[in-house]
C-alpha atoms as a PDB file:
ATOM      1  CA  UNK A   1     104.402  43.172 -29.322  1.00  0.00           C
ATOM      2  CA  UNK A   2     101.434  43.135 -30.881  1.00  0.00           C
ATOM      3  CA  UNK A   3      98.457  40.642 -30.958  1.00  0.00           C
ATOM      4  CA  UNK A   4      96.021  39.990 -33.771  1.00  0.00           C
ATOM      5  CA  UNK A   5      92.271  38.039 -32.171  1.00  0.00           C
ATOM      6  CA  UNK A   6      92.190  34.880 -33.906  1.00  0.00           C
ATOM      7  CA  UNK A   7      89.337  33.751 -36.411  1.00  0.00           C
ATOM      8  CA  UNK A   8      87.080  30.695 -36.028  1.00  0.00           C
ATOM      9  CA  UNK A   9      86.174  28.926 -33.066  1.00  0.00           C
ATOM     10  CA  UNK A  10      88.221  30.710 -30.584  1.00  0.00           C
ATOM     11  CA  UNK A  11      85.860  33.660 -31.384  1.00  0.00           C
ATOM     12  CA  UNK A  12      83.148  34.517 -28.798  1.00  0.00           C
ATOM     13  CA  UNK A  13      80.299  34.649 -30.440  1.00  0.00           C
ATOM     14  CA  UNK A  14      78.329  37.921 -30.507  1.00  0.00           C
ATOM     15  CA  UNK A  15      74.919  38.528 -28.717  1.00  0.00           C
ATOM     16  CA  UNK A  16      72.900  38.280 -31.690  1.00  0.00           C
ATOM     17  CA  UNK A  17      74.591  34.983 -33.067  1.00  0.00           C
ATOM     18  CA  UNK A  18      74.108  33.357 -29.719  1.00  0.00           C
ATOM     19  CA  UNK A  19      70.601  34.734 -29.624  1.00  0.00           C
ATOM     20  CA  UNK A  20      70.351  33.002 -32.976  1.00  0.00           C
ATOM     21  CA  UNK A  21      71.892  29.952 -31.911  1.00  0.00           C
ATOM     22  CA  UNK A  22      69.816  29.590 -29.516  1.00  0.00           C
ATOM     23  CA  UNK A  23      66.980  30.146 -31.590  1.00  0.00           C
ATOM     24  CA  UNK A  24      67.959  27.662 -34.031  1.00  0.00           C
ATOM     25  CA  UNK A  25      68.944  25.342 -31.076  1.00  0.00           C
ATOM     26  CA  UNK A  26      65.577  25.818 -29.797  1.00  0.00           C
ATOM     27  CA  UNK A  27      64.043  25.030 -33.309  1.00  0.00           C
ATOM     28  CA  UNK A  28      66.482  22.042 -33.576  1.00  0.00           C
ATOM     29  CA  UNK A  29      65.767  20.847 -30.660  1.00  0.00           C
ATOM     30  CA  UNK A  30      62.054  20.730 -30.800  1.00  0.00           C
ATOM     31  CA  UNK A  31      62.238  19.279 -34.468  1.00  0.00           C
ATOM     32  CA  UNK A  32      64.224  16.172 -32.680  1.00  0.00           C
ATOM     33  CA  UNK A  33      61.519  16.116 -30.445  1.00  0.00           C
ATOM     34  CA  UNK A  34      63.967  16.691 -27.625  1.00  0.00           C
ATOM     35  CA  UNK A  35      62.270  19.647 -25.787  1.00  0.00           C
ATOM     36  CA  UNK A  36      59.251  17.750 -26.356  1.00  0.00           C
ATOM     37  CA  UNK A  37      60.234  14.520 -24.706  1.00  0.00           C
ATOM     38  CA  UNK A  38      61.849  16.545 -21.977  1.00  0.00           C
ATOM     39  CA  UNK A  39      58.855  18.931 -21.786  1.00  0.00           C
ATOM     40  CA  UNK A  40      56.170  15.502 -22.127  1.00  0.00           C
ATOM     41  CA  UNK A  41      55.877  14.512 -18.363  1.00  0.00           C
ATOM     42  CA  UNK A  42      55.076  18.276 -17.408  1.00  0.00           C
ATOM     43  CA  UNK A  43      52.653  18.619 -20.670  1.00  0.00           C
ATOM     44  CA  UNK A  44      51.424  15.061 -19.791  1.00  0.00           C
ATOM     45  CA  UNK A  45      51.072  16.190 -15.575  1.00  0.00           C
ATOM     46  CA  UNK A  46      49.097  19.352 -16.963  1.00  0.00           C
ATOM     47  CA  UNK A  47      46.856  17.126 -19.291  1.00  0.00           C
ATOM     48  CA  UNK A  48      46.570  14.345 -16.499  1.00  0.00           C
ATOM     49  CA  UNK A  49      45.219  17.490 -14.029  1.00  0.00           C
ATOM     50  CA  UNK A  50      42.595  18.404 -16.597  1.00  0.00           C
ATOM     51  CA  UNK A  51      41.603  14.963 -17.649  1.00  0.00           C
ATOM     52  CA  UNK A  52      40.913  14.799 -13.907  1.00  0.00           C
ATOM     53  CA  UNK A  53      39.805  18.374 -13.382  1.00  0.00           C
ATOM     54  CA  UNK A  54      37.139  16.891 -16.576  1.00  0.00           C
ATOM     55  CA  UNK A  55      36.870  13.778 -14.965  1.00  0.00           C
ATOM     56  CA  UNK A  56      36.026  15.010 -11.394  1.00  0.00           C
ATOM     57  CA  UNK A  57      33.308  17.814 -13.268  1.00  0.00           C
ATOM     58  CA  UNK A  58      31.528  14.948 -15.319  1.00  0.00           C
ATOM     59  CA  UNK A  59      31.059  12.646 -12.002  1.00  0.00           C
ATOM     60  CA  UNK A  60      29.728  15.468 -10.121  1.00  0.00           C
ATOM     61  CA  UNK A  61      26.932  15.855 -12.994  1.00  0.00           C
ATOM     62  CA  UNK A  62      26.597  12.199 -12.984  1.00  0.00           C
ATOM     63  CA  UNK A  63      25.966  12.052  -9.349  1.00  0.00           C
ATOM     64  CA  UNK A  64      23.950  15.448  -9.752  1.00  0.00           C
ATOM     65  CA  UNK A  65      21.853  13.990 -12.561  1.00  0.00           C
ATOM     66  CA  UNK A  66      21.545  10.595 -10.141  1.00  0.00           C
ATOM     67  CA  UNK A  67      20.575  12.865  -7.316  1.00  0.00           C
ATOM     68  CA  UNK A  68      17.784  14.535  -9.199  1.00  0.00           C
ATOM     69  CA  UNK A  69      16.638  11.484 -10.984  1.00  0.00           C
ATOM     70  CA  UNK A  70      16.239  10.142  -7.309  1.00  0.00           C
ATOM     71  CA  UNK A  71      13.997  12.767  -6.147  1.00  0.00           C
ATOM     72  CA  UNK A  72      12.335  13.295  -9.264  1.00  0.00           C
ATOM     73  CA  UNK A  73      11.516   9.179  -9.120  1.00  0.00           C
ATOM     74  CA  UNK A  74      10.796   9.523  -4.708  1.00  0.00           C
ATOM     75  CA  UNK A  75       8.558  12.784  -5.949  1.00  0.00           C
ATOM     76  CA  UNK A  76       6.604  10.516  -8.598  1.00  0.00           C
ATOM     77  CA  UNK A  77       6.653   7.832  -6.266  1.00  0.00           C
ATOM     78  CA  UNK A  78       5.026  10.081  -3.427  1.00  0.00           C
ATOM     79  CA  UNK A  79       2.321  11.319  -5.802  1.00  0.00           C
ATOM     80  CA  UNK A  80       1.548   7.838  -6.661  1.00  0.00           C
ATOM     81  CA  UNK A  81       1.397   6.839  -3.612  1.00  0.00           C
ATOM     82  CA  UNK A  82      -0.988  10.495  -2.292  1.00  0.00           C
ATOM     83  CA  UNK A  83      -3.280   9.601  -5.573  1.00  0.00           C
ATOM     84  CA  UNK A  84      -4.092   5.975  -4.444  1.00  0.00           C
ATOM     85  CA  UNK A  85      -4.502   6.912  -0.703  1.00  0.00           C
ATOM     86  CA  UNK A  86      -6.981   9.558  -2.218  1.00  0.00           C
ATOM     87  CA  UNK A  87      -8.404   6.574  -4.515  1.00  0.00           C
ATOM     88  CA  UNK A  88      -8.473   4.034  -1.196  1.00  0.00           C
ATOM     89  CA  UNK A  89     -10.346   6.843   0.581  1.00  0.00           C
ATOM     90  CA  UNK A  90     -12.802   7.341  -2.053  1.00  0.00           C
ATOM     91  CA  UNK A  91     -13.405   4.002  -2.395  1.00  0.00           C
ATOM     92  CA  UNK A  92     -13.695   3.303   1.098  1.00  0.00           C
ATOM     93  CA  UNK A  93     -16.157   6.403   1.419  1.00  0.00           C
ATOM     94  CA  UNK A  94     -18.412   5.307  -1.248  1.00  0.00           C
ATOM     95  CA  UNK A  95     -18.688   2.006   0.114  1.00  0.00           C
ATOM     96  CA  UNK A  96     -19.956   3.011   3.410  1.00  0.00           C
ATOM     97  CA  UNK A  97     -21.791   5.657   1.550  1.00  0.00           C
ATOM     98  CA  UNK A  98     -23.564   2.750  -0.406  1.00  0.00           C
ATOM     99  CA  UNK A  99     -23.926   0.227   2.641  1.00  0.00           C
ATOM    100  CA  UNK A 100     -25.210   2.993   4.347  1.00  0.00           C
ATOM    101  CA  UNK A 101     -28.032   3.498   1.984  1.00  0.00           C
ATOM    102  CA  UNK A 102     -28.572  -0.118   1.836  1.00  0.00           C
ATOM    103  CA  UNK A 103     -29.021   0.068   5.219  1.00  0.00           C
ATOM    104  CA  UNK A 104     -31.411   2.576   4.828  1.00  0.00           C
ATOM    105  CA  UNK A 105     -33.734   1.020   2.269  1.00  0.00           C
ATOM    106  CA  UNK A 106     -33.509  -2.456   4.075  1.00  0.00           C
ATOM    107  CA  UNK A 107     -34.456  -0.388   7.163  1.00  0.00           C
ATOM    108  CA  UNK A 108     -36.912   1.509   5.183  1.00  0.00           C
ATOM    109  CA  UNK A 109     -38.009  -1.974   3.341  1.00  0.00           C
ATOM    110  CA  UNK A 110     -38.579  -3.779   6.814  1.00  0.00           C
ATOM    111  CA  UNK A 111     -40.490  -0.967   8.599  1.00  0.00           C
ATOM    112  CA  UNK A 112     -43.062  -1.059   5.593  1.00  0.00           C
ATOM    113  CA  UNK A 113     -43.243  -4.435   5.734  1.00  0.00           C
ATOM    114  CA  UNK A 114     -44.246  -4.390   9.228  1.00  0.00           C
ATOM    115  CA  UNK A 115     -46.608  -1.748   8.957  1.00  0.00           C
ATOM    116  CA  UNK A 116     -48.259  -3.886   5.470  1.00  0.00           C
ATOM    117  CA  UNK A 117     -48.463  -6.525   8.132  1.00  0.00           C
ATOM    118  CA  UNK A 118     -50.116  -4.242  11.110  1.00  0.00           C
ATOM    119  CA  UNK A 119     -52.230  -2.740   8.322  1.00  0.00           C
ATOM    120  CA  UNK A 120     -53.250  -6.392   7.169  1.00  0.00           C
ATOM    121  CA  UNK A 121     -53.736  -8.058  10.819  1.00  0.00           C
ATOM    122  CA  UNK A 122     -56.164  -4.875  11.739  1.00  0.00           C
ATOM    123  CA  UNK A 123     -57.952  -5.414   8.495  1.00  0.00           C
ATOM    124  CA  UNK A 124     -58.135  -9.083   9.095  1.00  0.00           C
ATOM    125  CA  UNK A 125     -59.251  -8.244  12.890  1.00  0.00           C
ATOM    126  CA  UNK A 126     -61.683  -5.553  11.859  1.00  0.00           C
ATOM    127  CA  UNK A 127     -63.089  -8.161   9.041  1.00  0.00           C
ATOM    128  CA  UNK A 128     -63.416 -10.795  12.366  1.00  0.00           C
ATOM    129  CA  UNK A 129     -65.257  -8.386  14.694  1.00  0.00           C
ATOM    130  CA  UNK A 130     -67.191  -6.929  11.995  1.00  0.00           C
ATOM    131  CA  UNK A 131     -68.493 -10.486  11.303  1.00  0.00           C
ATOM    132  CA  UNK A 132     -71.693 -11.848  12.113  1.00  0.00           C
ATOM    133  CA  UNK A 133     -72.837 -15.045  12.831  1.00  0.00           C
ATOM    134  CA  UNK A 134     -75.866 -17.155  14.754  1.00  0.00           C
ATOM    135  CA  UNK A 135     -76.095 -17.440  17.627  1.00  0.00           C
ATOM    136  CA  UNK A 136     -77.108 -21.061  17.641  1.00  0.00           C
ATOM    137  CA  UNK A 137     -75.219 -22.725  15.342  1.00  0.00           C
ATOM    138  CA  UNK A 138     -76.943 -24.582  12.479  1.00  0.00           C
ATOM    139  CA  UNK A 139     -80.086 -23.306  14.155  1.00  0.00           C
ATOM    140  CA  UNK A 140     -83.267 -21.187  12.579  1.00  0.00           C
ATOM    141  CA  UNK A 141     -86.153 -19.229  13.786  1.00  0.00           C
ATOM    142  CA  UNK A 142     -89.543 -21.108  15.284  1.00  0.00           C
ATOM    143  CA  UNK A 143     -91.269 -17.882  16.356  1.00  0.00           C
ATOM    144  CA  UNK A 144     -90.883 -14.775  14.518  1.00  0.00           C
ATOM    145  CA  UNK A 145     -90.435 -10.845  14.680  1.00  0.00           C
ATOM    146  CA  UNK A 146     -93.689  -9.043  16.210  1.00  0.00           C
ATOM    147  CA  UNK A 147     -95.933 -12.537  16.394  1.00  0.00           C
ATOM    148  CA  UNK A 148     -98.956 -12.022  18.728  1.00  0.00           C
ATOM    149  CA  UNK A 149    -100.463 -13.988  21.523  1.00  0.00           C
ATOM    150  CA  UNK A 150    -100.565 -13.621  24.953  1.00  0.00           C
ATOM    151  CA  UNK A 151     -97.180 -14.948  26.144  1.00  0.00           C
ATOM    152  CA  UNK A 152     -95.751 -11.083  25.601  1.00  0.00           C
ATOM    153  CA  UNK A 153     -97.090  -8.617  28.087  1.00  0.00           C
ATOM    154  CA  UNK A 154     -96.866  -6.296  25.043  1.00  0.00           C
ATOM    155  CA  UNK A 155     -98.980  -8.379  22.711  1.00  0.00           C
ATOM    156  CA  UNK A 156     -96.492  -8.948  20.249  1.00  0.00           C
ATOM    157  CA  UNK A 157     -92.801 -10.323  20.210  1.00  0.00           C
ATOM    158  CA  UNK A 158     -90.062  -8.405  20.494  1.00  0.00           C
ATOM    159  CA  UNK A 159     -87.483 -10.386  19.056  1.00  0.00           C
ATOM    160  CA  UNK A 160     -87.294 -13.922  17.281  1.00  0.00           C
ATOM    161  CA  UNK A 161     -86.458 -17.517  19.010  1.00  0.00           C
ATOM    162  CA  UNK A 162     -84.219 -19.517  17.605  1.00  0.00           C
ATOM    163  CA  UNK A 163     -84.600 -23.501  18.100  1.00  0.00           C
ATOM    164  CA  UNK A 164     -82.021 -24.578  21.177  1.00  0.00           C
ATOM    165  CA  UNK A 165     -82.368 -27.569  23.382  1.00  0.00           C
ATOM    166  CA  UNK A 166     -81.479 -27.056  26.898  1.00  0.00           C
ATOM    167  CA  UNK A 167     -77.419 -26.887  27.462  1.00  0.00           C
ATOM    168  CA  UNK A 168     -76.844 -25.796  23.673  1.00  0.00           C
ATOM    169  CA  UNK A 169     -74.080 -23.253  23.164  1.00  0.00           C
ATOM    170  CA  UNK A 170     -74.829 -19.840  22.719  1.00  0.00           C
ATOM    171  CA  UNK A 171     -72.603 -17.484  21.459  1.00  0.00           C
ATOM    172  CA  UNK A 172     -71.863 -13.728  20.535  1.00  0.00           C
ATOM    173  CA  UNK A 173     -73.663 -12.915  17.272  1.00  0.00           C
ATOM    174  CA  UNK A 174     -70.588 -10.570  16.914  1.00  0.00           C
ATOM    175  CA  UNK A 175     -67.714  -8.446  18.621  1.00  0.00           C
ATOM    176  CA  UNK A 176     -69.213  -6.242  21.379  1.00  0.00           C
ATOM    177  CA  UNK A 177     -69.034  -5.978  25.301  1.00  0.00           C
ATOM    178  CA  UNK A 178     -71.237  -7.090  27.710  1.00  0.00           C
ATOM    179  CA  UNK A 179     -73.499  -4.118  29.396  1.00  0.00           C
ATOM    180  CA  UNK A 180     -75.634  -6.686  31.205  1.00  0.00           C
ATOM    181  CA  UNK A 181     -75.249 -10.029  32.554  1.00  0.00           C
ATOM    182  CA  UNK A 182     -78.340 -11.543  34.855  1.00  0.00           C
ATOM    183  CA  UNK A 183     -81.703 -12.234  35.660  1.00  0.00           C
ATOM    184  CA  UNK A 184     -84.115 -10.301  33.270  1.00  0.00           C
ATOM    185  CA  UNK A 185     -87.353 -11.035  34.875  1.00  0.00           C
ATOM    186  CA  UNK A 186     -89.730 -12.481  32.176  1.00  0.00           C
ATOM    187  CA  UNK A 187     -86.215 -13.098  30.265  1.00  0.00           C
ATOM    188  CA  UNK A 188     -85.116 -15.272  32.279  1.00  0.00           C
ATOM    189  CA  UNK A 189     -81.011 -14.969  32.654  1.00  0.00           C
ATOM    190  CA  UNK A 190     -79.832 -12.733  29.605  1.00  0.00           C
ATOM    191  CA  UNK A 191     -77.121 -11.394  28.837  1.00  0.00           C
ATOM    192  CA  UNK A 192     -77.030  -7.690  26.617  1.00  0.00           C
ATOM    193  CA  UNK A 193     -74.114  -7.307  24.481  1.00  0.00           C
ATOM    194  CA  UNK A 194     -73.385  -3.464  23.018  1.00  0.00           C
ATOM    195  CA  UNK A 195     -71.942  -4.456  19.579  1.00  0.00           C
ATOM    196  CA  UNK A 196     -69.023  -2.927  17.805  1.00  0.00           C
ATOM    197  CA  UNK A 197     -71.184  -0.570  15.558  1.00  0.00           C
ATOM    198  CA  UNK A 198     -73.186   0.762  18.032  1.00  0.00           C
ATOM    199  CA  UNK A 199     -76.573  -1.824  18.182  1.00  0.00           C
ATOM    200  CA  UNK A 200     -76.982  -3.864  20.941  1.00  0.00           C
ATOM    201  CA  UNK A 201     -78.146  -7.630  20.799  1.00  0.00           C
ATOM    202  CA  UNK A 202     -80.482  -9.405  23.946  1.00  0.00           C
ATOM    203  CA  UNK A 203     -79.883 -13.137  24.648  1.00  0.00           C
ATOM    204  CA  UNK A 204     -82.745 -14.551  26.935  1.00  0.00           C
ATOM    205  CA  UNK A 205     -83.849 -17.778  28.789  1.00  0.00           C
ATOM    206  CA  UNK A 206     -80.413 -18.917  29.272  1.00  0.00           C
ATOM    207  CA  UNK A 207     -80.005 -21.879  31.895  1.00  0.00           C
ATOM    208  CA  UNK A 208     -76.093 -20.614  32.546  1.00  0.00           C
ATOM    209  CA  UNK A 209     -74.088 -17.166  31.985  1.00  0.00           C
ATOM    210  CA  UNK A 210     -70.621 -17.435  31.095  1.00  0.00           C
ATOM    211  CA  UNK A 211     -70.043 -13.602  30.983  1.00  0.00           C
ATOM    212  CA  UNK A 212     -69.532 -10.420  33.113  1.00  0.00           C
ATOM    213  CA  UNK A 213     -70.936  -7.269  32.819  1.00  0.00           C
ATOM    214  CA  UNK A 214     -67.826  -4.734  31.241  1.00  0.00           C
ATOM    215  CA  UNK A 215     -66.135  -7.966  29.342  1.00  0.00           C
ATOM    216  CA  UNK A 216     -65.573  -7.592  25.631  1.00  0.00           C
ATOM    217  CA  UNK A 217     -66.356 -10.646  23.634  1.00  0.00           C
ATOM    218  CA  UNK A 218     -65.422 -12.152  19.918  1.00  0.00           C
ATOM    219  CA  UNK A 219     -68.064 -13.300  16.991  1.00  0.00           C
ATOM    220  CA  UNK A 220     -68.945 -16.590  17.876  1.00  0.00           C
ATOM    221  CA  UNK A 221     -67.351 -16.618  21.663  1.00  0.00           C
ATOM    222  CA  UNK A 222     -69.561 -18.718  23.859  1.00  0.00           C
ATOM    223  CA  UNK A 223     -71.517 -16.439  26.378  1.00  0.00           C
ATOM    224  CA  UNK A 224     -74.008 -18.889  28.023  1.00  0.00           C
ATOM    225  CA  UNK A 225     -76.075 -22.061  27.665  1.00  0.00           C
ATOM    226  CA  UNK A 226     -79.765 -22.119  26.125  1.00  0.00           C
ATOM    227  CA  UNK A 227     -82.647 -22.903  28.460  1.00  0.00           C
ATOM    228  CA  UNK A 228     -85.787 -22.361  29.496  1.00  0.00           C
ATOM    229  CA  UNK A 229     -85.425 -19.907  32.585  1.00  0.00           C
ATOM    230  CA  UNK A 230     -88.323 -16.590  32.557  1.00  0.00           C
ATOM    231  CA  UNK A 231     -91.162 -16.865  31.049  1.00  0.00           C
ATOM    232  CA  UNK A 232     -91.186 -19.756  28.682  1.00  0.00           C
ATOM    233  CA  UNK A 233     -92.973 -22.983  27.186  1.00  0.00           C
ATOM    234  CA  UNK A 234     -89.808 -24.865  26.710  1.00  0.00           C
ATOM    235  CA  UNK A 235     -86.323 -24.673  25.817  1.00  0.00           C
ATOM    236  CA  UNK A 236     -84.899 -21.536  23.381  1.00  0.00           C
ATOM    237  CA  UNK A 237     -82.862 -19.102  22.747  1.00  0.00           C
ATOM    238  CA  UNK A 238     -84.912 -15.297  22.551  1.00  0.00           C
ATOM    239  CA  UNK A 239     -82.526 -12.899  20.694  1.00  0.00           C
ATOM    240  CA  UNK A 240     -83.502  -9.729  20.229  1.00  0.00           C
ATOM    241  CA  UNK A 241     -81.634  -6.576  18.195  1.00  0.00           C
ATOM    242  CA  UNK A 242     -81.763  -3.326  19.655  1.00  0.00           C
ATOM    243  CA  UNK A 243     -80.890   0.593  19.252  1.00  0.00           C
ATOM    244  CA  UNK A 244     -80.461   1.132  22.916  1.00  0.00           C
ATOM    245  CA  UNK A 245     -79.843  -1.488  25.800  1.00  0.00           C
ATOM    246  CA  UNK A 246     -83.465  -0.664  27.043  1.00  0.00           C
ATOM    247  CA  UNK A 247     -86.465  -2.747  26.353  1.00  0.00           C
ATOM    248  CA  UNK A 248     -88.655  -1.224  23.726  1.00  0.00           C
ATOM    249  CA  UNK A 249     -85.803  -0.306  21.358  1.00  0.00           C
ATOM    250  CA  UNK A 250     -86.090  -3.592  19.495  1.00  0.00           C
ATOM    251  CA  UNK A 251     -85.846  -4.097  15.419  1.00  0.00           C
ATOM    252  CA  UNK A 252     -86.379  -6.913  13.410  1.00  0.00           C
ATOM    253  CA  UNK A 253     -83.361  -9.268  13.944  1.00  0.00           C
ATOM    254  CA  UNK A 254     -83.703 -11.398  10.970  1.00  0.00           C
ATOM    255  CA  UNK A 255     -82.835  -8.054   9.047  1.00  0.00           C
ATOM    256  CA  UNK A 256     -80.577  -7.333  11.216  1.00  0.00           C
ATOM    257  CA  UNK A 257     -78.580 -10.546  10.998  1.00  0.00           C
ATOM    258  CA  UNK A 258     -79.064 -10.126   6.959  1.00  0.00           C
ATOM    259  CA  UNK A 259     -77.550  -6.859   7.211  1.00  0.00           C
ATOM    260  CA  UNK A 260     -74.347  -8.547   8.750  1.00  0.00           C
ATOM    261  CA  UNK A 261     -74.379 -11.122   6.431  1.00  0.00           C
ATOM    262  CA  UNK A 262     -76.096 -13.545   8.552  1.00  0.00           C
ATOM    263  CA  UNK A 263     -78.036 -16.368   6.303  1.00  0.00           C
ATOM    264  CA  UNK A 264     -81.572 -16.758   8.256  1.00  0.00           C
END
């Protein structure tokens, strides 16, 4: 007996149609939007992984960019900070630098100060012992310079004698030191002073001595009292100015005294 293969659906469909099928399965499929709600959570896991593949990249930069904006800010910070320690020691140098020199001119300042003041007190001292005076106070000349008569054993006075009664003060014409200090013979007690420029002044017929031979005296330092000791007619002071502390060296001591800036 013989069989005859049916038509239609009992037919197995050949390679190719099935292929095609398929195919237009596939396409039906995906234009329902079936393959791609089936295929979504795989597509959506893949997306999800490189959302957070991107996610994951971008924090890394944004902690990479924080990182570097930290450094770059403790960098700036640092130099800040280097500049005004550089600035504090400047400052702090050119202070000292500038008390210092204060110091120095203040210093400098005092020490001429001191030495205007040294300068002035030995001009003021050299003034005082180059000063003259009387040696009687408010006194003046009775007998002269080089008068005759026979009271000098050289015929003629050797030095002038200013009025004194007995007891009155008699003092250093000016500054000078005493060479002699004692009886004088026809002097009487006298002192000799050598004065400061060289001269030397006689002070004769004193009743007292209040000075030592070698002691350096002031203008107008008491020395002795007047009196009327040696050879005398009364009470006086002889004063006599001399180039040498020997008799016989005698000048006039009215110019003398003038010379000084004595009023006689």
């Amino acid at each position: 007996m013989a069989f005859t293969r049916a038509t239609g659906k009992h037919r197995a469909p050949n390679r190719i149609t099935c292929k095609g099928a398929s195919a237009a399965g596939f396409a039906t499929l995906t234009a329902t939007g079936v393959i791609g709600s089936l295929a979504s959570p795989a597509l959506a896991a893949d997306s999800g992984t490189e959302a957070a593949t991107h996610a994951g990249l971008t924090q890394v930069i944004a902690i990479g960019d924080a990182v570097a904006g930290a450094v770059d800010d403790q960098a700036e910070a640092q130099r800040h900070a280097a500049e005004k320690a550089e600035r504090l020691k400047a400052e702090a140098a050119a202070r000292a630098a500038a008390k210092a020199e204060a110091e120095r001119k203040a210093e400098a300042r005092a020490k001429e100060l001191r030495e205007e003041r040294e300068r002035a007190a030995r001009a003021e001292e050299r003034k005082r012992l180059g000063t003259f005076q009387l040696p009687v106070a408010g006194s003046y000349v009775t007998t002269g310079y080089h008068s005759g008569g026979s009271l000098w054993s050289s015929g003629s006075h050797s030095g002038v004698d200013f009025r004194a009664a007995s007891g009155t003060s008699v003092v250093a014409a000016g500054a000078g030191t005493v060479v002699e200090a004692g009886w004088g013979g026809s002097y009487g007690n006298n002192i000799v002073l050598r004065m400061t420029d060289g001269t030397y002044t006689q002070y004769g017929h004193l009743s007292s001595i209040g000075v030592s031979v070698g002691q350096s005296v002031t203008p107008g330092q008491q020395i002795g009292l007047s009196g009327a000791t040696g050879n005398v007619t009364g009470p006086h002071l002889h004063f006599e100015a001399r180039t040498s502390a020997d008799y016989g060296s005698d000048m006039d001591p009215v110019a003398y005294l003038r010379t000084h800036g004595v009023a006689v």
